[in-house]
Protein backbone atom coordinates (compact mmCIF):
# COMPACT_ATOMS: atom_id res chain seq x y z
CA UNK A 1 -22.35 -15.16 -60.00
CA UNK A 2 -19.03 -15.95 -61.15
CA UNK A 3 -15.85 -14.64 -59.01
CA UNK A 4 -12.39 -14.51 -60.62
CA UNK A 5 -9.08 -12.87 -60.48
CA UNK A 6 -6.26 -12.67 -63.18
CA UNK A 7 -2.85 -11.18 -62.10
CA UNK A 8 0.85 -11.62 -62.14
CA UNK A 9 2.20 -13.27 -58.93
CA UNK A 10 4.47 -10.46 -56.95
CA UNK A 11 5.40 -11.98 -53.55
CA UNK A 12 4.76 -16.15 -53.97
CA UNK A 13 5.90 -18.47 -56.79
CA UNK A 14 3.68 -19.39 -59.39
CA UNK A 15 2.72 -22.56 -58.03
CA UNK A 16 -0.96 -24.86 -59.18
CA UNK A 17 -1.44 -25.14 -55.22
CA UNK A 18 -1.92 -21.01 -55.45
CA UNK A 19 -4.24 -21.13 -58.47
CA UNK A 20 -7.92 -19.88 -58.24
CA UNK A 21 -11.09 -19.93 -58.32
CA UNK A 22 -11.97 -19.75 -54.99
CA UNK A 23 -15.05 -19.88 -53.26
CA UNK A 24 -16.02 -16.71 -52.26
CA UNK A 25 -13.27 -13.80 -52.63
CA UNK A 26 -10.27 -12.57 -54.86
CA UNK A 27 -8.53 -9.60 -53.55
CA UNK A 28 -6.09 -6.94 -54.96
CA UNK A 29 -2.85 -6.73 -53.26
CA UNK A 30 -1.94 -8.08 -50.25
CA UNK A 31 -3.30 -9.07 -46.80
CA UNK A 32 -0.18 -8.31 -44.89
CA UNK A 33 -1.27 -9.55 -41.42
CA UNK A 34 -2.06 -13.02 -42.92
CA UNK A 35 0.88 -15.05 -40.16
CA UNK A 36 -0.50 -13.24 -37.44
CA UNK A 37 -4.35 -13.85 -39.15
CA UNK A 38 -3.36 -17.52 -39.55
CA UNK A 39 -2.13 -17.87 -35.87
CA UNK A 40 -5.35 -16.61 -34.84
CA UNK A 41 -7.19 -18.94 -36.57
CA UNK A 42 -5.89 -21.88 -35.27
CA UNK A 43 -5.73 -20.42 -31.61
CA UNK A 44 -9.67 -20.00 -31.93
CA UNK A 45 -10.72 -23.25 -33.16
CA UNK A 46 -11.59 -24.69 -29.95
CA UNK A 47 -13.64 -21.39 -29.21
CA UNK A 48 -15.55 -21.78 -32.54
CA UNK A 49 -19.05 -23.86 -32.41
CA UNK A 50 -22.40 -23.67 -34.52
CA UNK A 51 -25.34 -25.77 -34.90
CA UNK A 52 -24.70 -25.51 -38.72
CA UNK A 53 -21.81 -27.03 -38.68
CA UNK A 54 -21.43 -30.09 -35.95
CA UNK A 55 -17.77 -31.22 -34.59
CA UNK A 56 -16.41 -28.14 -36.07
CA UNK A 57 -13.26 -28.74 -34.65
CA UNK A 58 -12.36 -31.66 -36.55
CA UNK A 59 -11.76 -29.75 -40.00
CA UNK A 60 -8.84 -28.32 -38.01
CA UNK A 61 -7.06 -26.08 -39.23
CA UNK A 62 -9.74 -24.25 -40.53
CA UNK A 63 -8.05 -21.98 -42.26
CA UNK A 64 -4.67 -23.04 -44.86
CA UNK A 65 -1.02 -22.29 -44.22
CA UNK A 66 0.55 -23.09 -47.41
CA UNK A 67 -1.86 -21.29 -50.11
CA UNK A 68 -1.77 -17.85 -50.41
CA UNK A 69 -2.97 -15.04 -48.57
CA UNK A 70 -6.34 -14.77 -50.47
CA UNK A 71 -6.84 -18.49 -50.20
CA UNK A 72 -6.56 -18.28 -46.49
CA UNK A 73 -8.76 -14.93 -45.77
CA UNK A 74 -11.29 -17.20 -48.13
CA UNK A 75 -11.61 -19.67 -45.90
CA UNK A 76 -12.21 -18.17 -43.13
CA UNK A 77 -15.36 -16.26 -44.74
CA UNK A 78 -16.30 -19.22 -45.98
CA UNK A 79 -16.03 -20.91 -42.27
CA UNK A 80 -18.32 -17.98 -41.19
CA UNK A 81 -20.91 -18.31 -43.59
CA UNK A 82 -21.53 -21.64 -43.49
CA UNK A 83 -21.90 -21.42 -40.06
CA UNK A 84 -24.76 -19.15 -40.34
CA UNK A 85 -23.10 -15.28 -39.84
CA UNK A 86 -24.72 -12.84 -41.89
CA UNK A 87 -22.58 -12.35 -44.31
CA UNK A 88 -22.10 -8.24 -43.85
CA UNK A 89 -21.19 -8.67 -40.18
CA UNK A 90 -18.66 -11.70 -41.04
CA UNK A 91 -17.01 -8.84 -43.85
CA UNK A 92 -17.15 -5.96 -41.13
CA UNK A 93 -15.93 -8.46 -38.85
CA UNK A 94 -12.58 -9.45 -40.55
CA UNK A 95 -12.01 -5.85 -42.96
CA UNK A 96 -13.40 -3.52 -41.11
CA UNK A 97 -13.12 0.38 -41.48
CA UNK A 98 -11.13 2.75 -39.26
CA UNK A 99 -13.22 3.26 -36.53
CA UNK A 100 -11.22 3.96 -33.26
CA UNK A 101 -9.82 7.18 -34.00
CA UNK A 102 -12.72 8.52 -36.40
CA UNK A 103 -14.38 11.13 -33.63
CA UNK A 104 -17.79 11.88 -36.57
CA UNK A 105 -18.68 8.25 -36.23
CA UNK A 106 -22.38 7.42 -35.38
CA UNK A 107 -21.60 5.93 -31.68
CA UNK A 108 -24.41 2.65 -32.33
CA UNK A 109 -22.24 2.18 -35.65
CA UNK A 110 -19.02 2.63 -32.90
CA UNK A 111 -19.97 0.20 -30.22
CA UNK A 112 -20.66 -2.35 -33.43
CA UNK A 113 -16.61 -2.46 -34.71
CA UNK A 114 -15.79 -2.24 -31.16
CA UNK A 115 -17.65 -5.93 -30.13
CA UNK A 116 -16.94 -7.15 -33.05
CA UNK A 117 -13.22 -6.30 -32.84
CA UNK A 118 -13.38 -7.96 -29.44
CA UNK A 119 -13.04 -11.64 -31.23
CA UNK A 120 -11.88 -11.11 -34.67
CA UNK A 121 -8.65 -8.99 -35.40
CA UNK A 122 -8.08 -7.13 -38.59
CA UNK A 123 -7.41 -9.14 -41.62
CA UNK A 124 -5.86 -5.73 -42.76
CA UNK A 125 -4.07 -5.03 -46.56
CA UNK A 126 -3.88 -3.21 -48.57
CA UNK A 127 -6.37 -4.58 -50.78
CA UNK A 128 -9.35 -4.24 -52.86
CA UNK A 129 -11.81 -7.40 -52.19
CA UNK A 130 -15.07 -8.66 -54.17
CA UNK A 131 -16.97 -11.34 -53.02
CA UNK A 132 -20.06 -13.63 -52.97
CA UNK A 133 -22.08 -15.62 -50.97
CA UNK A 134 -24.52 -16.52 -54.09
CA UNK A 135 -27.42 -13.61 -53.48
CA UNK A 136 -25.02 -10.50 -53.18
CA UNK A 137 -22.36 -9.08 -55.44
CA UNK A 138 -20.21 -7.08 -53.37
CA UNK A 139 -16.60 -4.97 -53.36
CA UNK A 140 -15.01 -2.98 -50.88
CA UNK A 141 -11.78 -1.74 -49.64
CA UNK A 142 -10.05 -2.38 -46.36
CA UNK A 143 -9.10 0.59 -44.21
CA UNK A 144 -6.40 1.72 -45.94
CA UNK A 145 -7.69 2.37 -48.73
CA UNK A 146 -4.57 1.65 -50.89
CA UNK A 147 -6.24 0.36 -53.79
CA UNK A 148 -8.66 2.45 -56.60
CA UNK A 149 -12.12 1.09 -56.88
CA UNK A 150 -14.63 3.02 -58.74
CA UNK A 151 -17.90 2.40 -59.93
CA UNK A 152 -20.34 3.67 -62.41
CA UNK A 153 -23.49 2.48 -63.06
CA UNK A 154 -24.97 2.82 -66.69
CA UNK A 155 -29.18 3.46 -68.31
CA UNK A 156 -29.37 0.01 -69.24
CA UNK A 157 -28.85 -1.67 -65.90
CA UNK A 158 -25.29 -2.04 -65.67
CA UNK A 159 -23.19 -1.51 -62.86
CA UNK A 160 -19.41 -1.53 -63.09
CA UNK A 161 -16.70 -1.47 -60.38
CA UNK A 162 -13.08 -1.85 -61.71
CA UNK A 163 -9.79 0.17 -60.64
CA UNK A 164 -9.46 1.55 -64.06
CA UNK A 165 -11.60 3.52 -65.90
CA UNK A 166 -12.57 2.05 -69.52
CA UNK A 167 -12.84 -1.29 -68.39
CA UNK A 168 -16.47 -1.20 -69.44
CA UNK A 169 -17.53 0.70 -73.23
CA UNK A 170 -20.06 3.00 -72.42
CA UNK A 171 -21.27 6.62 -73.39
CA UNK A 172 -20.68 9.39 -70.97
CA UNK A 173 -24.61 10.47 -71.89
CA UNK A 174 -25.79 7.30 -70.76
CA UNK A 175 -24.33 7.26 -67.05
CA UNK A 176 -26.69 7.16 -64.42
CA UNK A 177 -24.36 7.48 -61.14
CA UNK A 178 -20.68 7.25 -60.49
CA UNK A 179 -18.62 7.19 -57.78
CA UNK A 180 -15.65 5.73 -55.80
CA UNK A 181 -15.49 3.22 -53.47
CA UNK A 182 -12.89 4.75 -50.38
CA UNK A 183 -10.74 3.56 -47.68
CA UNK A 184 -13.26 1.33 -45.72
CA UNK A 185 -16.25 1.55 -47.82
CA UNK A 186 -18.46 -1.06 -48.90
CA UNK A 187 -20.85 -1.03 -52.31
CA UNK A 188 -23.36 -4.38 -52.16
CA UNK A 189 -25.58 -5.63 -55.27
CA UNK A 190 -28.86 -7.92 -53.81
CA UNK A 191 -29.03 -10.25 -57.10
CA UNK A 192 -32.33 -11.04 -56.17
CA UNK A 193 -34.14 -7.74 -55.71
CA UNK A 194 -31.65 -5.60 -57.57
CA UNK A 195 -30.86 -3.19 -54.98
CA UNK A 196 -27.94 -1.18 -54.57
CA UNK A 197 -26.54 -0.83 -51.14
CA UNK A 198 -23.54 1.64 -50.40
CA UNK A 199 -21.98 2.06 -47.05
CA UNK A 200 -24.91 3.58 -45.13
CA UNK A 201 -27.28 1.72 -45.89
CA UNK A 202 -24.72 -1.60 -44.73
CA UNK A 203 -24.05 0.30 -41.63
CA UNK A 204 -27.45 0.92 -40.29
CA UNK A 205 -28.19 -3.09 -41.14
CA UNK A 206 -25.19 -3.54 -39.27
CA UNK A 207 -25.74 -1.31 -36.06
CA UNK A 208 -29.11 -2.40 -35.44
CA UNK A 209 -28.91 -5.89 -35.29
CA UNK A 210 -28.44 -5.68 -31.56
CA UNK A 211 -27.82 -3.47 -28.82
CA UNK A 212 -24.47 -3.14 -29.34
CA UNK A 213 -23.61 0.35 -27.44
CA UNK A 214 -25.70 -1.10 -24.23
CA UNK A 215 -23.40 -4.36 -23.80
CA UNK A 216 -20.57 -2.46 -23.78
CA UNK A 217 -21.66 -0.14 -21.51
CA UNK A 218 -22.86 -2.55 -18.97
CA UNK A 219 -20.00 -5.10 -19.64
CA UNK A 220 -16.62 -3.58 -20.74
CA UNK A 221 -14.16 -2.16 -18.72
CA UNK A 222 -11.94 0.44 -19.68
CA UNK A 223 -8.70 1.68 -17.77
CA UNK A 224 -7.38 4.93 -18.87
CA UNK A 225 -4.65 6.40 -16.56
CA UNK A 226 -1.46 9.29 -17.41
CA UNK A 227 1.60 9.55 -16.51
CA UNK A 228 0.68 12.25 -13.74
CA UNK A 229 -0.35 9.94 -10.93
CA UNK A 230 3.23 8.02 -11.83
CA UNK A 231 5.01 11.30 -11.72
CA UNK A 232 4.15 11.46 -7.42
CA UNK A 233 5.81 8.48 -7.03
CA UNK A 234 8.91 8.82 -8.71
CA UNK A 235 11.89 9.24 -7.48
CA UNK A 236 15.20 10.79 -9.06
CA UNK A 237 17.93 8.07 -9.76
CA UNK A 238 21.52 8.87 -8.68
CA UNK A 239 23.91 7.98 -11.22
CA UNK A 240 25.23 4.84 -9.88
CA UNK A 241 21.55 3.76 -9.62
CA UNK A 242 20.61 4.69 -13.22
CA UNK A 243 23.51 2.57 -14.43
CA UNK A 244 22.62 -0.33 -12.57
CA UNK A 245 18.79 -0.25 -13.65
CA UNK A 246 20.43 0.08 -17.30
CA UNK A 247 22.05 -3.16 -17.09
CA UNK A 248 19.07 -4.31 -15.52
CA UNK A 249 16.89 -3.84 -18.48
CA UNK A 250 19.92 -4.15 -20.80
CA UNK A 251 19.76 -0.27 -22.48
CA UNK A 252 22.33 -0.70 -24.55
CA UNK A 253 25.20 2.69 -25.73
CA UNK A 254 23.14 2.69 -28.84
CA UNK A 255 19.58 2.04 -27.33
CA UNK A 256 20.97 5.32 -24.96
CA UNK A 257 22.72 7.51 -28.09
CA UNK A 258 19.92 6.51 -31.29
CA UNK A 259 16.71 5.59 -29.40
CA UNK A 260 16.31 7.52 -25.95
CA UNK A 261 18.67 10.80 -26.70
CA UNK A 262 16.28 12.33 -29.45
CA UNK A 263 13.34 11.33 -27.79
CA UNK A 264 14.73 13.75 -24.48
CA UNK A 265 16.62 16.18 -26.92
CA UNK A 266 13.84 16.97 -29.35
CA UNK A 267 10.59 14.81 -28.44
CA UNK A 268 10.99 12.65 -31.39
CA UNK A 269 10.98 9.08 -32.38
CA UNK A 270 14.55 7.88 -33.70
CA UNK A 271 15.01 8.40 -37.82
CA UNK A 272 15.53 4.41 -38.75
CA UNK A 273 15.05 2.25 -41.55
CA UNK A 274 12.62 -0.79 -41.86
CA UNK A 275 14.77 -3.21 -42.30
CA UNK A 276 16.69 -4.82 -39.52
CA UNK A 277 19.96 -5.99 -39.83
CA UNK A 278 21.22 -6.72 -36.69
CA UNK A 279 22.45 -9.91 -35.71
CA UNK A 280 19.94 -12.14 -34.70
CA UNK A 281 19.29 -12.55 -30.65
CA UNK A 282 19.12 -16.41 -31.07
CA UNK A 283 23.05 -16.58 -32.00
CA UNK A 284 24.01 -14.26 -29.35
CA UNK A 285 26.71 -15.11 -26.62
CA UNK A 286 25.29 -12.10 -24.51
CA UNK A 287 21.76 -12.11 -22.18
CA UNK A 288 19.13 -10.40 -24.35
CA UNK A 289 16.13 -8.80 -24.27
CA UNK A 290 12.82 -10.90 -24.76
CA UNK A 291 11.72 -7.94 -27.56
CA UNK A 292 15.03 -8.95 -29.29
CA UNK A 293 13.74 -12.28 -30.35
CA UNK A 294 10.40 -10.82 -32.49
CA UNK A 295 11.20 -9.73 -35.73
CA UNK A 296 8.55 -7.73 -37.93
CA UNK A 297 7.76 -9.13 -41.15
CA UNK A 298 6.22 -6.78 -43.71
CA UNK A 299 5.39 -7.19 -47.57
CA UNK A 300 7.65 -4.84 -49.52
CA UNK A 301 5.94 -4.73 -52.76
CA UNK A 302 3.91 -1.94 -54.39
CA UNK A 303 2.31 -0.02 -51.17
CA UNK A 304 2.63 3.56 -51.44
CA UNK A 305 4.12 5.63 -48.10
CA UNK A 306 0.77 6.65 -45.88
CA UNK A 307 0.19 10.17 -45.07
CA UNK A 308 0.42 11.05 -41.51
CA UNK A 309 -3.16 12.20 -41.55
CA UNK A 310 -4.50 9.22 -42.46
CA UNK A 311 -1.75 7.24 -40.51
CA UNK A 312 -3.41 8.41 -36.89
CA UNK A 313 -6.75 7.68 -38.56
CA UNK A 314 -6.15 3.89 -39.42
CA UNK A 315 -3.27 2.79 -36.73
CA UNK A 316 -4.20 2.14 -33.22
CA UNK A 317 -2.75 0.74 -30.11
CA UNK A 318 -6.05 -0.48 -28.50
CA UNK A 319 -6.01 -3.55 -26.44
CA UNK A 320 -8.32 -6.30 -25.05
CA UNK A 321 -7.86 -8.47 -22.81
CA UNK A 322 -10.09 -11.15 -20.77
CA UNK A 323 -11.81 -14.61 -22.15
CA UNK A 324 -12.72 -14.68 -25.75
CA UNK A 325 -16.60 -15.98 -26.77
CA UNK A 326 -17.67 -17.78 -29.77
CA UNK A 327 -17.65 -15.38 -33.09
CA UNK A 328 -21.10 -17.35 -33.96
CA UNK A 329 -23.37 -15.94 -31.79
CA UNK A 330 -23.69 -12.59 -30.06
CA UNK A 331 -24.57 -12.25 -26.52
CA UNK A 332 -23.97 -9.29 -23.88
CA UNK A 333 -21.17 -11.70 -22.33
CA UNK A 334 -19.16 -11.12 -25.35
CA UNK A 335 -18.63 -7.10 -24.39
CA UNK A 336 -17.12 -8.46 -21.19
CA UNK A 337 -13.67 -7.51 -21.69
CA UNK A 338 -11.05 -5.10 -20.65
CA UNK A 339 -10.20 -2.23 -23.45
CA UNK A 340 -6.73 -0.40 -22.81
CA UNK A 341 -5.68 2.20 -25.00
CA UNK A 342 -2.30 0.98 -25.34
CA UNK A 343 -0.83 -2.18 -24.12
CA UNK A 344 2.71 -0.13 -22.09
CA UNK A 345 1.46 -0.42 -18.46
CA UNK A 346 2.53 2.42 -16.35
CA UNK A 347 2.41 1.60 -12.82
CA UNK A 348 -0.64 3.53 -12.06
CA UNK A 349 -2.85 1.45 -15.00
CA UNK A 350 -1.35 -1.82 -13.63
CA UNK A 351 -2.70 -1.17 -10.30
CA UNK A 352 -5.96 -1.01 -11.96
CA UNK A 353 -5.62 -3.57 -14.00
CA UNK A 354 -4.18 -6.14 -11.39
CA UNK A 355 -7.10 -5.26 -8.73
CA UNK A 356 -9.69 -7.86 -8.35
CA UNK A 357 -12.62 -6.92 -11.24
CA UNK A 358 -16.05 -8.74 -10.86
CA UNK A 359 -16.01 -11.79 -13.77
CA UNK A 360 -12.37 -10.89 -14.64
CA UNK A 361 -10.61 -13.06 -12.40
CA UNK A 362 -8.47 -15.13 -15.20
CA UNK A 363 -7.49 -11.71 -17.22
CA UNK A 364 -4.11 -12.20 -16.04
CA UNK A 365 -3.34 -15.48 -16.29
């Protein structure tokens, strides 16, 4: 099986450092979580351990910071297969499909992303991937589903997946199937029996392997709490006591006027661009906020705007917190984690979250 990928270079320099082949992925577009992927990476080193691979941690860093992003996300596959994950769990594990806000998912196939997301975050694009690990030929699309993929498979044996139709000559008489490969869908060749897999037929492989939906149950912790039980305790604010808890937690005339106004006026999120060109906090003479000092960086290339639709189907604001485990084996301990559904802590769901929890007694620190 031979992998390659021939484009023009968008957002790094043509360098020989950047050049492929590599060893077991080229990708379309652009991983755009790839410092935050990175970071990861090098934070879970020392968590990382397999028989397959003794003293693991002294190929540190495991995965590149100078290549590009497809160089990186292709080393970190290829850490995971050659320490003996199967190779569909170690692609669900780092591109995996929507799953948190998808209500018609099969609940086994649920509790699966959900461990799984536990210890590996999203390597998310947009991007169209194909792989190898030597036995299977296979091409999917990350959750967003930014990317066209389609496939067609022909009489004589062939199967084609390209973005473009015409990429392959064939005879509209002789087509055997067809299809397209959408947002978070996976289509698998076995080289050596000649099978076709397509996303079900990874998925029940995948949900199977272990009791995924029991570990959870008897391990993870959720806290879920509303507003309401905050609402009891609050008291009204006179207005010398609003102003001082303003300067307290430095709301600014524009924070008050742009950000909080509409949201009381209409119920609406400020209209704002996604650039930022405020000063940065760093060079400030005044006391600023800790949130001041992050900055988002984004890739500003080719990505079409997302619907809202499929906006509240791929973006969520789930959290986990407690001690990660080792991504190389699987074990009921790894479920043992707290899930919040948003990491804002009202003071009810801090409460909870600060009581005393059996096995959880180092979530906080």
């Amino acid at each position: 099986i031979c992998v390659f990928h021939q484009r023009f270079s968008t957002n790094t320099m043509p360098k020989w450092p950047l050049a492929q082949p590599f060893r077991c992925i080229a990708h379309n577009g652009e991983i755009n979580t790839i410092e935050g992927n990175r970071n990861w990476s090098t934070a879970r080193t020392s968590k990382f351990a397999t028989d397959e691979l003794p003293e693991l941690g002294e190929l540190s860093p495991l995965v590149n910071r100078t290549g590009s992003d497809s160089s990186s996300m292709d080393n970190m596959l290829e850490v995971l297969l050659a320490g003996g994950v199967d190779l569909f769990r170690a692609v669900r594990m780092m591109i995996p499909p929507a799953w948190q806000n998808v209500d018609t998912m099969d609940s086994e196939l649920r509790a699966f992303y959900e461990y799984n997301s536990m210890h590996m975050e999203p390597w998310d694009g947009p991007a169209g991937l194909v792989l190898t690990d030597g036995r299977y030929a296979v091409c999917l699309l990350d959750r967003n589903g930014l990317r066209p993929s389609r496939w067609v498979i022909t009489k004589n044996g062939y199967i084609t997946v390209a973005s473009e139709i015409g990429t392959y000559g064939y005879k509209p008489e002789d087509v055997v199937a067809k299809g397209r490969i959408g947002p978070g869908q996976i289509l698998a060749v076995d080289t050596e029996t000649g099978e076709v897999l397509h996303t079900d037929d990874i998925d029940s492989r995948l949900k199977s392997a272990h009791p995924y939906k029991k570990w959870l149950k008897e391990n993870a912790v959720r806290i879920e709490a509303t507003l309401d039980k905050d609402h009891e305790a609050f008291q009204a604010m006179d207005a010398d006591t609003l102003k001082t808890h303003m300067k307290m937690f430095q709301v600014t005339f524009e924070e008050r006027d742009q950000v909080l106004r509409p949201l009381a006026e209409a119920g609406q999120e400020a209209v704002g661009s996604m650039g930022d060109d405020t000063p940065m906090a760093v060079l400030s003479t005044r006391v600023r906020s800790v949130s001041d000092y992050f900055r988002q960086k984004f890739a500003q290339v080719t990505n079409p705007p997302i619907d809202p639709l499929r906006e509240a189907i791929v973006m969520s604001l789930e959290t986990c917190v407690g001690v990660e485990q080792n991504v190389f084996e699987e074990t009921p301990e790894h479920a043992k984690r707290i899930i919040l559904a948003t990491p804002v802590l009202t003071p009810a769901k801090f409460s909870c979250f600060s009581s005393d929890k059996d096995g959880f007694e180092h979530a906080l620190i």
